[in-house]
C-alpha atoms as a PDB file:
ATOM      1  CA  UNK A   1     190.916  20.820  24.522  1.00  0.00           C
ATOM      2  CA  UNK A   2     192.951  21.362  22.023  1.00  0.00           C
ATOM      3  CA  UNK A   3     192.048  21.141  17.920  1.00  0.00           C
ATOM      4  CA  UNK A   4     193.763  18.308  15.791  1.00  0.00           C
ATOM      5  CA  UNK A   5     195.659  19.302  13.167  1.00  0.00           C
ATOM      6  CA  UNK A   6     193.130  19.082  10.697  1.00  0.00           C
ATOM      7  CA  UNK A   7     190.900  20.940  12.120  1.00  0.00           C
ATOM      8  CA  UNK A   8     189.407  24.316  10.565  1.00  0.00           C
ATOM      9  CA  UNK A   9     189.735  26.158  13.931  1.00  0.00           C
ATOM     10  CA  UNK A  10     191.951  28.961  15.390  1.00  0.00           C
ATOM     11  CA  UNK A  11     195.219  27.332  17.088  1.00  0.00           C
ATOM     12  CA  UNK A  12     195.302  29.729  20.173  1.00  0.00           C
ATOM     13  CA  UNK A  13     193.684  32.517  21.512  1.00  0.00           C
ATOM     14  CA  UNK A  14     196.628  35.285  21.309  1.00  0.00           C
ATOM     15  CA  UNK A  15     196.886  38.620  21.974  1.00  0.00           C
ATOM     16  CA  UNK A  16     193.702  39.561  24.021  1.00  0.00           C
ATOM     17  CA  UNK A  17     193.940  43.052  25.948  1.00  0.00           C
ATOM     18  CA  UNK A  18     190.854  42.612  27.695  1.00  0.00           C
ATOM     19  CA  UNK A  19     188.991  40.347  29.970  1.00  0.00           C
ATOM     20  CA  UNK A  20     185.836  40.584  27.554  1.00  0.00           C
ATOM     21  CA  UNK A  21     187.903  39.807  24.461  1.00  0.00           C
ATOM     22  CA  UNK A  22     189.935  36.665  26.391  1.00  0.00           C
ATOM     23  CA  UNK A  23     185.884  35.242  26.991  1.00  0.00           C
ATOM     24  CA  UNK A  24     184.580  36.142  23.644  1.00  0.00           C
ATOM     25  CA  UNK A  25     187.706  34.430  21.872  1.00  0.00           C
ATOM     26  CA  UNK A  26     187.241  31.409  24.253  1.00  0.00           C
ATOM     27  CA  UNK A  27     183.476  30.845  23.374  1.00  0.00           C
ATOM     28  CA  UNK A  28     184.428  31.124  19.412  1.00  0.00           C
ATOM     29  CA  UNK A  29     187.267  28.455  19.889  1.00  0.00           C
ATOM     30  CA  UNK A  30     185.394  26.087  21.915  1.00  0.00           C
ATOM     31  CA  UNK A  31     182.084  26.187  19.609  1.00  0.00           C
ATOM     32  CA  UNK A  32     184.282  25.638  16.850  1.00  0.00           C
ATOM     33  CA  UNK A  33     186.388  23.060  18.548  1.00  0.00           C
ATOM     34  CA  UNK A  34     182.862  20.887  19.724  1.00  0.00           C
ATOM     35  CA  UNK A  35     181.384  21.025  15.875  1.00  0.00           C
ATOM     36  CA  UNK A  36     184.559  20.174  14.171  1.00  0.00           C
ATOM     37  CA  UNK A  37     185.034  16.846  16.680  1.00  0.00           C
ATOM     38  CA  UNK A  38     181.311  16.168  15.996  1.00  0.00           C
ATOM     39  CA  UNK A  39     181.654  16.211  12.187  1.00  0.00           C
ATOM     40  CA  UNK A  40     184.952  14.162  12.263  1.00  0.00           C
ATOM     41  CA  UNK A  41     183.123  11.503  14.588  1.00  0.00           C
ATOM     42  CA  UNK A  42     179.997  11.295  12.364  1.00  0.00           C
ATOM     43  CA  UNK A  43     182.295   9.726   9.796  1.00  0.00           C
ATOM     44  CA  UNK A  44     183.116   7.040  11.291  1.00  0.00           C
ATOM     45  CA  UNK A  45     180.334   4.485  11.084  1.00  0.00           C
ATOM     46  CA  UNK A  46     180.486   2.642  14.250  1.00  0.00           C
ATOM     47  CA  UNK A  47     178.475  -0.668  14.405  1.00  0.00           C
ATOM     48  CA  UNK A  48     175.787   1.011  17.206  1.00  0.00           C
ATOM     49  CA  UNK A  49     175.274   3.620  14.258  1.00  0.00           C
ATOM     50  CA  UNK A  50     174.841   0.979  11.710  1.00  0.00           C
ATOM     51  CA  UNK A  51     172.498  -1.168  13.675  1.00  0.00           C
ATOM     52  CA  UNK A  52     170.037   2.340  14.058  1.00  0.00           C
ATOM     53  CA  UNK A  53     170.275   2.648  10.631  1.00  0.00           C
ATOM     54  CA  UNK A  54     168.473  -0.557  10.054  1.00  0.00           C
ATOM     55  CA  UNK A  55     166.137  -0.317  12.479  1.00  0.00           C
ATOM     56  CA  UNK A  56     164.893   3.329  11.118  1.00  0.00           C
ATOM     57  CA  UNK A  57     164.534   1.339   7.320  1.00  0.00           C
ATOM     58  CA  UNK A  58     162.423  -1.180   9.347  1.00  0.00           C
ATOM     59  CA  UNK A  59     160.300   1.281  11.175  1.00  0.00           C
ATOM     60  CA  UNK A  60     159.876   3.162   7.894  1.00  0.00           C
ATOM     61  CA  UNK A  61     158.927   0.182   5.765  1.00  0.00           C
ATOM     62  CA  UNK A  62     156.489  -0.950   8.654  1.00  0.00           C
ATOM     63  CA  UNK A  63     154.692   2.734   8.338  1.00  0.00           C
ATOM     64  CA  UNK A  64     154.824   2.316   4.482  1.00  0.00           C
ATOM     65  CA  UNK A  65     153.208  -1.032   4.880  1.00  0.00           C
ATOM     66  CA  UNK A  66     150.516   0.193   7.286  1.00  0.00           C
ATOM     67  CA  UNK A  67     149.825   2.912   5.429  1.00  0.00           C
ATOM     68  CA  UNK A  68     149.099   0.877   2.229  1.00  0.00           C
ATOM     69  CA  UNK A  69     146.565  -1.070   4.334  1.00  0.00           C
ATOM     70  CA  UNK A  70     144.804   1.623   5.844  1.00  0.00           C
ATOM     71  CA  UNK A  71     144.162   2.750   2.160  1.00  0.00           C
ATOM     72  CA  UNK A  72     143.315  -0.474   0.321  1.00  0.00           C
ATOM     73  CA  UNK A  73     139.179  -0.058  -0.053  1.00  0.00           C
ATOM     74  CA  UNK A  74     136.923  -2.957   1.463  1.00  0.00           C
ATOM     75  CA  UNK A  75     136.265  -6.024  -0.449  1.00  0.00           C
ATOM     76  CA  UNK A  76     132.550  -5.255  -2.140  1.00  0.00           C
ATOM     77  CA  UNK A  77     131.030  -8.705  -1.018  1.00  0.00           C
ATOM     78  CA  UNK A  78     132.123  -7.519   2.189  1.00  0.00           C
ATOM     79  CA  UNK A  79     130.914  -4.682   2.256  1.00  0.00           C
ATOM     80  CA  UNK A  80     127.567  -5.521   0.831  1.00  0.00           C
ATOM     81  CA  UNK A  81     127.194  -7.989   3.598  1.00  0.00           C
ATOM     82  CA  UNK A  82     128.012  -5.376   6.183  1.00  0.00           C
ATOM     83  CA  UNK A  83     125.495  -3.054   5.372  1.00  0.00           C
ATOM     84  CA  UNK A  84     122.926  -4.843   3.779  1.00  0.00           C
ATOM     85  CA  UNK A  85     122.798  -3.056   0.976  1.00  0.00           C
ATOM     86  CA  UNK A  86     123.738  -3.323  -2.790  1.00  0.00           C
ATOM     87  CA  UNK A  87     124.813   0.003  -4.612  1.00  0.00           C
ATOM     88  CA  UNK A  88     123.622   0.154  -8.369  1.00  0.00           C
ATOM     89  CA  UNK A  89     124.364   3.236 -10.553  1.00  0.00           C
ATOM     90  CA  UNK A  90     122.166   3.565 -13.612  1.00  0.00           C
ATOM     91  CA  UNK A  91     121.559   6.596 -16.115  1.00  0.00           C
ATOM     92  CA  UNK A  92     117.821   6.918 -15.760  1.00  0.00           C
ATOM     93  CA  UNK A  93     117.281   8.197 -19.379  1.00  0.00           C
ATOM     94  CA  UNK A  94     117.956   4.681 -20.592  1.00  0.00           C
ATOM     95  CA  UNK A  95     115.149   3.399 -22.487  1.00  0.00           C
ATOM     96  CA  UNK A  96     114.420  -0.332 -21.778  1.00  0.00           C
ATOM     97  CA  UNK A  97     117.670  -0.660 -19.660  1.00  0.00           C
ATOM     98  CA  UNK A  98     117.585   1.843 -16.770  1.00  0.00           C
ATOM     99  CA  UNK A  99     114.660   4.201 -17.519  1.00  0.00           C
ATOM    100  CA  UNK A 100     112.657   5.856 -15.160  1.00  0.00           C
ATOM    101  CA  UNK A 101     109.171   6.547 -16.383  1.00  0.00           C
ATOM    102  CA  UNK A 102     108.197  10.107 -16.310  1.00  0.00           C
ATOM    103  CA  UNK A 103     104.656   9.116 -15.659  1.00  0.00           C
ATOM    104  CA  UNK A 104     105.102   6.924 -12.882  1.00  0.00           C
ATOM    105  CA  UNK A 105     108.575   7.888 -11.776  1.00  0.00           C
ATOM    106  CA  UNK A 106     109.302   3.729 -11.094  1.00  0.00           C
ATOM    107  CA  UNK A 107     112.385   2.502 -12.979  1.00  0.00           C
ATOM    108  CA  UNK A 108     111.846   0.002 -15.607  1.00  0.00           C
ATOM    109  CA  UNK A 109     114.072  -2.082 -17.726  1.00  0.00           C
ATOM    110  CA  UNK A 110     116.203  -5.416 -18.143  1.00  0.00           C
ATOM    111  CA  UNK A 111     118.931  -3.880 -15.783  1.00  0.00           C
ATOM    112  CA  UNK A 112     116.211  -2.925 -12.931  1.00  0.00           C
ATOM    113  CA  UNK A 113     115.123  -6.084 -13.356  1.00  0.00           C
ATOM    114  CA  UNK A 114     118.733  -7.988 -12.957  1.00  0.00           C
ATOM    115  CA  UNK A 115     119.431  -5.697 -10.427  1.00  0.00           C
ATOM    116  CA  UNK A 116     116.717  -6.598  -8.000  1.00  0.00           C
ATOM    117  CA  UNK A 117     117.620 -10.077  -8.747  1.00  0.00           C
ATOM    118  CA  UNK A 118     121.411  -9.863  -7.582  1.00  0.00           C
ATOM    119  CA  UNK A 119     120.082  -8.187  -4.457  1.00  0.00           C
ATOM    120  CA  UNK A 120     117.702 -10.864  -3.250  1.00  0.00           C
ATOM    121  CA  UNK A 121     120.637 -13.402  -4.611  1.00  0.00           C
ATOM    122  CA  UNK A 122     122.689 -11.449  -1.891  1.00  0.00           C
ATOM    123  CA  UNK A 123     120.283 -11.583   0.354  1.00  0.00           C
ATOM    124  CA  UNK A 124     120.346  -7.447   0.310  1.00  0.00           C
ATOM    125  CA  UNK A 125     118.630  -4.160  -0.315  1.00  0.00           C
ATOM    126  CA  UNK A 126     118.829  -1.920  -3.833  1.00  0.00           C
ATOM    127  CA  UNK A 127     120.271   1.850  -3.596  1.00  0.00           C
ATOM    128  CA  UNK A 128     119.747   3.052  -6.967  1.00  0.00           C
ATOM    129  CA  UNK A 129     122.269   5.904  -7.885  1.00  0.00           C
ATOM    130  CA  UNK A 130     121.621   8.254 -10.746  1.00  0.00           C
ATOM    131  CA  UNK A 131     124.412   8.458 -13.359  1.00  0.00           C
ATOM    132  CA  UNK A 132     125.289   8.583 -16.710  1.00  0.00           C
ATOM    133  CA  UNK A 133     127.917   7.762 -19.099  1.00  0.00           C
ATOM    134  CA  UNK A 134     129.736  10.739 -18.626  1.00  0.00           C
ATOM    135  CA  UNK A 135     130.122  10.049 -15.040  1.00  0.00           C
ATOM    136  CA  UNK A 136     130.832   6.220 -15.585  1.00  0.00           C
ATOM    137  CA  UNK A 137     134.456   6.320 -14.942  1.00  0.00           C
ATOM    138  CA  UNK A 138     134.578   8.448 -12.003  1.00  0.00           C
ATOM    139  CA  UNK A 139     131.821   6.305 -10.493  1.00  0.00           C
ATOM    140  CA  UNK A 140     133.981   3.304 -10.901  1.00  0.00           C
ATOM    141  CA  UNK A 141     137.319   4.897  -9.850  1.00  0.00           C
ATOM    142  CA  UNK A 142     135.461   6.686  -6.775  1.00  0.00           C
ATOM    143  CA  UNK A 143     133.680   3.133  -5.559  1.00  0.00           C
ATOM    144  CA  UNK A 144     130.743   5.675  -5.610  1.00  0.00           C
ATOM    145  CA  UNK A 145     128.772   2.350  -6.370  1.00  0.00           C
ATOM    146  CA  UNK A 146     128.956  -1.448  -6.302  1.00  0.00           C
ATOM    147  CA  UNK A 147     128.076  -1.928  -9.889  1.00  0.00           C
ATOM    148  CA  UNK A 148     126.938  -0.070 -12.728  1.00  0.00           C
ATOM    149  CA  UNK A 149     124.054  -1.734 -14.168  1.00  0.00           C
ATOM    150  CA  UNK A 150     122.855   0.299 -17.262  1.00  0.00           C
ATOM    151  CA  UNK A 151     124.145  -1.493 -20.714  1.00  0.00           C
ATOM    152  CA  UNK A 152     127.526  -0.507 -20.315  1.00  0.00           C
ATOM    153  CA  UNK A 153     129.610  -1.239 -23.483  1.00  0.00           C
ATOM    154  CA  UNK A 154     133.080  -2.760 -23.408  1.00  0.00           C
ATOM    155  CA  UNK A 155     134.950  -0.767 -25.012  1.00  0.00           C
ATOM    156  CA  UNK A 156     138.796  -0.832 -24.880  1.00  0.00           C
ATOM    157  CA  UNK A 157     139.249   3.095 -23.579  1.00  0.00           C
ATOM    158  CA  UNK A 158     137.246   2.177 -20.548  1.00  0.00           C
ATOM    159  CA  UNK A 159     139.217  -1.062 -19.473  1.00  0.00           C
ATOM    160  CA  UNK A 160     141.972   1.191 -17.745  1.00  0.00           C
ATOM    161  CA  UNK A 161     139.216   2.156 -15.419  1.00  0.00           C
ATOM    162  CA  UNK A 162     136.617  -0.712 -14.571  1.00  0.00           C
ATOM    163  CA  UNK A 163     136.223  -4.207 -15.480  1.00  0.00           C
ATOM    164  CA  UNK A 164     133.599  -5.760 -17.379  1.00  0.00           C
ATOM    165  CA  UNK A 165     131.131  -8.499 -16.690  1.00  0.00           C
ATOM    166  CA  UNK A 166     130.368 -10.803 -19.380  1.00  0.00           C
ATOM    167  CA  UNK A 167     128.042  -9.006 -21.797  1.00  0.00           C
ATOM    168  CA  UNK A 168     124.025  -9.858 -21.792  1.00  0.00           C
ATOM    169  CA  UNK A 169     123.162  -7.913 -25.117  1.00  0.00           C
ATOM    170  CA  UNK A 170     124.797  -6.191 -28.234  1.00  0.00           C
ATOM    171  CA  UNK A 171     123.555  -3.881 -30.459  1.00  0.00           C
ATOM    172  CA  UNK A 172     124.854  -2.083 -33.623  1.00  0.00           C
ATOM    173  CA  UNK A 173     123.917   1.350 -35.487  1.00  0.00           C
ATOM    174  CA  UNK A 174     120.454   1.975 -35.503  1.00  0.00           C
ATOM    175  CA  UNK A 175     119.156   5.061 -37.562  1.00  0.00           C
ATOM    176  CA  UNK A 176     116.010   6.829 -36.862  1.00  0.00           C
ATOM    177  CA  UNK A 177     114.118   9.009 -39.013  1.00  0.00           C
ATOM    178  CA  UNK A 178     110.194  10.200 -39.413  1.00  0.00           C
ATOM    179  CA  UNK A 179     107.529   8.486 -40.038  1.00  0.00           C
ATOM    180  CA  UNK A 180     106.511  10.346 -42.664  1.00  0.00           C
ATOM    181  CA  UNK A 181     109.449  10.476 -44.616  1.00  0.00           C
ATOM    182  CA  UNK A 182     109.200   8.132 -47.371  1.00  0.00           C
ATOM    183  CA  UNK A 183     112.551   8.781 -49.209  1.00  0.00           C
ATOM    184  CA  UNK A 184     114.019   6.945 -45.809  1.00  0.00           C
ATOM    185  CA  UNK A 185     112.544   3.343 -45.799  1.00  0.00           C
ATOM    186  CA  UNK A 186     115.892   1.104 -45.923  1.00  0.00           C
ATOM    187  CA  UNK A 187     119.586   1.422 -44.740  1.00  0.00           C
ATOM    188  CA  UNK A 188     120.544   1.847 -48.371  1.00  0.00           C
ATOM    189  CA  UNK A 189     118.693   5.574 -48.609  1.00  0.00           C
ATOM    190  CA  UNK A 190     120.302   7.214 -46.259  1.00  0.00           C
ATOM    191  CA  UNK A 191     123.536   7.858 -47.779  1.00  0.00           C
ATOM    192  CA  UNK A 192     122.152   9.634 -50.773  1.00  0.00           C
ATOM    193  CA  UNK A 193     123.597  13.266 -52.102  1.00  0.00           C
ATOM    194  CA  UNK A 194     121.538  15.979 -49.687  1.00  0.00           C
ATOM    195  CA  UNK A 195     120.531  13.658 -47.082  1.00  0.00           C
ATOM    196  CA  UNK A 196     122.336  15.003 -43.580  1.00  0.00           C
ATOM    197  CA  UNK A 197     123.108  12.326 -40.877  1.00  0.00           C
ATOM    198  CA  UNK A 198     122.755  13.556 -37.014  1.00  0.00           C
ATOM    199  CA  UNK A 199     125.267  12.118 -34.639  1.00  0.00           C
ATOM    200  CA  UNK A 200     126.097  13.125 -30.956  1.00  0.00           C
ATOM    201  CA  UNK A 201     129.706  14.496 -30.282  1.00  0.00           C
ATOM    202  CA  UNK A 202     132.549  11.803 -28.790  1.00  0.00           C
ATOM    203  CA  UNK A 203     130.156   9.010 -29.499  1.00  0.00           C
ATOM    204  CA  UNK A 204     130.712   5.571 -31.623  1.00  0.00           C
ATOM    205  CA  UNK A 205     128.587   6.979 -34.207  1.00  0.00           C
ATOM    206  CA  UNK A 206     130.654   9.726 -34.633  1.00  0.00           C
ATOM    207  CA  UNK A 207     133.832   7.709 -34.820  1.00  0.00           C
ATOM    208  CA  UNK A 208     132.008   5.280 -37.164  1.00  0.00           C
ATOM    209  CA  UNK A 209     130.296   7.489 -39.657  1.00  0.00           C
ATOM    210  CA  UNK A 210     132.866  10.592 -39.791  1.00  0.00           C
ATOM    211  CA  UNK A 211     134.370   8.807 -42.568  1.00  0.00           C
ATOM    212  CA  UNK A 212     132.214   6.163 -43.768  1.00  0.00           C
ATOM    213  CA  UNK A 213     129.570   8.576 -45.586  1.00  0.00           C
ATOM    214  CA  UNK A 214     129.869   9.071 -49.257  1.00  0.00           C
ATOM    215  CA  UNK A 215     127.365  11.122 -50.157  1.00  0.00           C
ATOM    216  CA  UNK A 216     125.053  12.312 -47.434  1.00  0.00           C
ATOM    217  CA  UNK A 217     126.397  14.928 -45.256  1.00  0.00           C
ATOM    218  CA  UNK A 218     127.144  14.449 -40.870  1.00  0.00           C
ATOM    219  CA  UNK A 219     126.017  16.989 -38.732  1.00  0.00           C
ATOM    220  CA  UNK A 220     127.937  16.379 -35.355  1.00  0.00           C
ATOM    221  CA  UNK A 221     125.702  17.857 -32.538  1.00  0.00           C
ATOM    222  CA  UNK A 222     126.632  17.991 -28.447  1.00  0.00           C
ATOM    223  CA  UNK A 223     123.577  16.809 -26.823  1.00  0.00           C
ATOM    224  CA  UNK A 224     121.745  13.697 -27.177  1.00  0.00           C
ATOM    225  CA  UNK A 225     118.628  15.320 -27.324  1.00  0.00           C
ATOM    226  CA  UNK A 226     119.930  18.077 -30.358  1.00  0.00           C
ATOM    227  CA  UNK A 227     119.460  14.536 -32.574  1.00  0.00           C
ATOM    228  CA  UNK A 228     116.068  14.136 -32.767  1.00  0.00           C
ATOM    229  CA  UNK A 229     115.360  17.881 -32.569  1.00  0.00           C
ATOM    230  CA  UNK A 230     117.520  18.253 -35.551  1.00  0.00           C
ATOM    231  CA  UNK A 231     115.707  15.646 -37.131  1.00  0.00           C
ATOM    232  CA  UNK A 232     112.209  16.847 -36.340  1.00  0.00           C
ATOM    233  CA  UNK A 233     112.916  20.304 -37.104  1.00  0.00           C
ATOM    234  CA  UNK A 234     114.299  19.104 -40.815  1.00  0.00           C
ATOM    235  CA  UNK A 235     118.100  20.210 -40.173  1.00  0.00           C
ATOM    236  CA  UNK A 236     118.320  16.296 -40.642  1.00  0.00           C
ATOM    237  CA  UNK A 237     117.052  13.623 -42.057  1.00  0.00           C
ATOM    238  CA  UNK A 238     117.836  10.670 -39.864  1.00  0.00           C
ATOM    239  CA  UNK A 239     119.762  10.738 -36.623  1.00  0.00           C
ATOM    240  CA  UNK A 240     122.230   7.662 -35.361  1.00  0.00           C
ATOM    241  CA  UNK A 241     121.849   5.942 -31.526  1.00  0.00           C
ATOM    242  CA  UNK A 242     122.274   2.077 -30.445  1.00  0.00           C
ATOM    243  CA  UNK A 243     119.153  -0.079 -30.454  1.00  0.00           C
ATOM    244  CA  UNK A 244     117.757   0.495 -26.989  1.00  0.00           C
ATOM    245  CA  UNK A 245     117.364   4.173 -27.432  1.00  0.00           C
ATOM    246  CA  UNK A 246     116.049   3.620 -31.087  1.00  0.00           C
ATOM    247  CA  UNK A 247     113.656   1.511 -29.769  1.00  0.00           C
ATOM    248  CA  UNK A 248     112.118   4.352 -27.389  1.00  0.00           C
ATOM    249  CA  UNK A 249     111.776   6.486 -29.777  1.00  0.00           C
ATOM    250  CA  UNK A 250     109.666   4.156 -32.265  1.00  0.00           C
ATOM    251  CA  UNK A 251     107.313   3.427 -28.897  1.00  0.00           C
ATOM    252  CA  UNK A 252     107.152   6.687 -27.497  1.00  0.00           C
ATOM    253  CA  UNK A 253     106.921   8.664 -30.274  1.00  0.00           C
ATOM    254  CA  UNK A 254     104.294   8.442 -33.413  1.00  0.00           C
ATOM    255  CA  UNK A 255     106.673  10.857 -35.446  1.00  0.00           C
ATOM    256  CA  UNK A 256     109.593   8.083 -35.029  1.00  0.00           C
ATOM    257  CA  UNK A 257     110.547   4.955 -37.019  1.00  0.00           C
ATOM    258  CA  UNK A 258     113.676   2.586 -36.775  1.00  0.00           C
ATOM    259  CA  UNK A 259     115.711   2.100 -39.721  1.00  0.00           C
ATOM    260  CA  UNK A 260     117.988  -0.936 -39.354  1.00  0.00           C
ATOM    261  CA  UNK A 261     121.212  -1.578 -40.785  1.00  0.00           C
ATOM    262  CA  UNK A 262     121.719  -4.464 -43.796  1.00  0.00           C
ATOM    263  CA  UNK A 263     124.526  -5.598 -42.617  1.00  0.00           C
ATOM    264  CA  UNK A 264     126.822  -5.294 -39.590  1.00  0.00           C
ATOM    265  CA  UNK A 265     128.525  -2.163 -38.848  1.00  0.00           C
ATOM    266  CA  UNK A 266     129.766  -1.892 -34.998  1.00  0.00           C
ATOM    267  CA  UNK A 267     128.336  -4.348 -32.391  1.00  0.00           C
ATOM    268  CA  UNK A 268     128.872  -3.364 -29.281  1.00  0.00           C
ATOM    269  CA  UNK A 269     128.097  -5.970 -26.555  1.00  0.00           C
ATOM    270  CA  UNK A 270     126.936  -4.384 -23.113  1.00  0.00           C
ATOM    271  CA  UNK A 271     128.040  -5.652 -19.850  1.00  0.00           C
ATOM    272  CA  UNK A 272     128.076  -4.703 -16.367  1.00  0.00           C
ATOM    273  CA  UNK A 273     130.514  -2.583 -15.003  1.00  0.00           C
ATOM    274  CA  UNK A 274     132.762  -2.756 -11.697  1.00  0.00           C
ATOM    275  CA  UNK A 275     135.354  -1.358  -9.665  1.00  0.00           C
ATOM    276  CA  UNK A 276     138.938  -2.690 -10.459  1.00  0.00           C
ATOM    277  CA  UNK A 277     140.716  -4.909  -8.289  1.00  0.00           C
ATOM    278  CA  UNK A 278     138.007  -7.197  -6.944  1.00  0.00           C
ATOM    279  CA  UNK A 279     138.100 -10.552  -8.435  1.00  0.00           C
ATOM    280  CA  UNK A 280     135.685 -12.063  -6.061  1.00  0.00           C
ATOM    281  CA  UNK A 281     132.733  -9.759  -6.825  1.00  0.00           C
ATOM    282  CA  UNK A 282     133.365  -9.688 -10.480  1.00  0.00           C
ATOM    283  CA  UNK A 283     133.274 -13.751 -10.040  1.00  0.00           C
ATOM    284  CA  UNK A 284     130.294 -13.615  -8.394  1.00  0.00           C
ATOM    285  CA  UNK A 285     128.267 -11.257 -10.978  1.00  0.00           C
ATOM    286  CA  UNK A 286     129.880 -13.766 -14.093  1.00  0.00           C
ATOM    287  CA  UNK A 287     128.272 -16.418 -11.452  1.00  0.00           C
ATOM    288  CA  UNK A 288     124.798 -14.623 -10.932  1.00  0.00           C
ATOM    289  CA  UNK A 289     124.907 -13.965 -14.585  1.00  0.00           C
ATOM    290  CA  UNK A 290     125.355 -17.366 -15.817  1.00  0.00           C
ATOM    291  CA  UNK A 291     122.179 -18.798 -13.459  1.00  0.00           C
ATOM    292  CA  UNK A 292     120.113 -16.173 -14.763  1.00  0.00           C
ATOM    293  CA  UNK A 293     120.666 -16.919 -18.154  1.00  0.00           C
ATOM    294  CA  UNK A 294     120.568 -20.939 -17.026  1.00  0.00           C
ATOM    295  CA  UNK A 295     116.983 -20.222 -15.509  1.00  0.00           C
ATOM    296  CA  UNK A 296     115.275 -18.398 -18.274  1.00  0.00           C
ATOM    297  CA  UNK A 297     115.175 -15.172 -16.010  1.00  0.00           C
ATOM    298  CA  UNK A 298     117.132 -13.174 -18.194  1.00  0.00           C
ATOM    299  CA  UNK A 299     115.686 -14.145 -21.677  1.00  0.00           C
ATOM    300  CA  UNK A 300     112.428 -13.221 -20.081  1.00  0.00           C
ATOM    301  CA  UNK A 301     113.174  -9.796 -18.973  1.00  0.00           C
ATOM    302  CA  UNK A 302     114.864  -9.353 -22.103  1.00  0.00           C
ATOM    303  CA  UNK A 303     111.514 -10.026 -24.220  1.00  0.00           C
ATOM    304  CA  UNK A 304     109.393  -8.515 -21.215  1.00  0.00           C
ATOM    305  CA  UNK A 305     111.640  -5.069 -22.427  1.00  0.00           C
ATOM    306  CA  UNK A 306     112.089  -5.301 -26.243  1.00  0.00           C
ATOM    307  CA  UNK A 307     115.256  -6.947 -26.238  1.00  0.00           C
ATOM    308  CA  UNK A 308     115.463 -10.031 -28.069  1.00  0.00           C
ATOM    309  CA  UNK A 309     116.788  -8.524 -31.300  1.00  0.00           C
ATOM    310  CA  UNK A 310     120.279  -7.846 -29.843  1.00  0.00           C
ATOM    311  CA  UNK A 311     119.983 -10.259 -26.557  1.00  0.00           C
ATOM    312  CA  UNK A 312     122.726 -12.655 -26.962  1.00  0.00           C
ATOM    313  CA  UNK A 313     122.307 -16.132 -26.944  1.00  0.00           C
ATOM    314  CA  UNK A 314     124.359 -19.515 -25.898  1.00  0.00           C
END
């Protein structure tokens, strides 16, 4: 075999004394010889070498397509009807929405309520799952449960990561301060020069108030429980939540009294939340919603829990 005239290899083997040099010269030219007729035939795209081409795309878009299938999760109607069971994440603290009563330890509230109803609607069991707000998103984006059923409100930063249900209730700005305070009676004392308004970090009372006080002073604090303590231990003088959680501390506590607002200032209507990229169980909680409010079932656990002020109505 001899190498073409463009190839890279030695012409001849010349000039060998030995044996042993004649076999090692041989081996080089021969190697070299094989790989440069192997790289000059791999250029030449014969139609055998085309048609395995497009069989290996094939094959790899198949896998890609199978792939994509394995991963896509189970339809939730399916798998509720599979296992029997409906998956409900509330946040337990959750006055008159998802609260669990510390002296009872049953859950109480217009979503417990709701929620036992969509179960017997689907002819299935309740697993209540313990959450919060904090852990909303992750719940959602995980598939950790079915539906999050604890006043969720639609707000646009959480629309990348759930969709809503159409809202039940809506409630604005509550304040809260003590009983006993009588400089505190109406909405229209509490921005006064030396009063100091409580709001929890990364909340809409935060965002709403950190520039809408004139005269009173905010005091931003990180837990949800720091507002009331600041309150009761006179570091404030009225503390900002929604109405639910107002409304727990007027009935639980004889220190506590609501203050409401005079005029609008940011309703926020509460829905239920679920996992994008299921059409047919967010149609079917609009559905169950809409009979529920057709029936009376939901205006009645709305009074039953203190909620007629901000249920919504037809």
């Amino acid at each position: 075999m001899l190498p073409s005239a463009n190839s890279t290899c030695s012409p001849a083997i010349k000039y060998v004394r030995t044996e042993l040099q004649f076999s090692l010269r041989y081996r080089e030219h021969m190697a070299c010889t094989q790989k440069d007729f192997v790289q000059r035939a791999s250029r030449k795209s014969s139609p055998l070498r085309l048609h395995w081409r497009f069989v290996a795309v094939l094959f790899a878009l198949a896998l890609l397509a199978w792939g994509t299938a394995q991963q896509a999760p189970t339809p939730i109607l399916e798998r509720i009807e599979a296992d029997g069971t409906l998956r409900v994440c509330i946040w337990p603290d959750y006055f008159s929405m998802s609260w669990r009563n510390p002296r009872t330890g049953e859950l109480e509230g217009i979503d417990i309520d709701m929620a036992y109803a969509l179960a017997e609607r689907l002819g299935a069991d309740v697993t209540f799952i313990d959450s919060s707000f904090a852990q909303l998103i992750d719940n959602m984006e995980a598939r950790t449960c079915d539906i999050a059923m604890h006043g969720v409100g639609i707000r646009e930063a959480r629309r990348p990561h759930m969709a809503f249900s159409d809202p039940y209730v809506a409630s604005d700005i509550y304040a809260v301060a003590e009983a006993s305070n009588d400089g505190i009676n109406d909405w229209s004392d509490i921005d006064v020069p030396g009063n100091v308004v409580v709001v929890q970090r990364g909340t809409l009372m935060e965002l709403e108030f950190q520039d809408r006080l004139e005269e009173a002073t905010l005091l931003v604090v990180d837990e949800f429980l720091a507002r009331e303590q600041a309150v009761q231990s006179g570091r404030g003088d009225v503390f900002l939540t929604d109405y639910p959680y107002a409304l727990r501390m007027e009935r639980l506590n004889a220190w506590a009294k609501i203050i409401e607002p005079e005029t609008a200032i940011a309703i926020t209507p509460y829905a239920y939340a679920v996992p994008l990229g299921d059409s047919a169980w967010l149609k079917e909680v609009n559905a169950f919603l809409a009979d529920v409010r057709a029936d009376g079932r939901l205006e009645a656990a709305a009074e039953r829990h203190g909620l007629l002020p901000i249920f919504i109505r037809e």
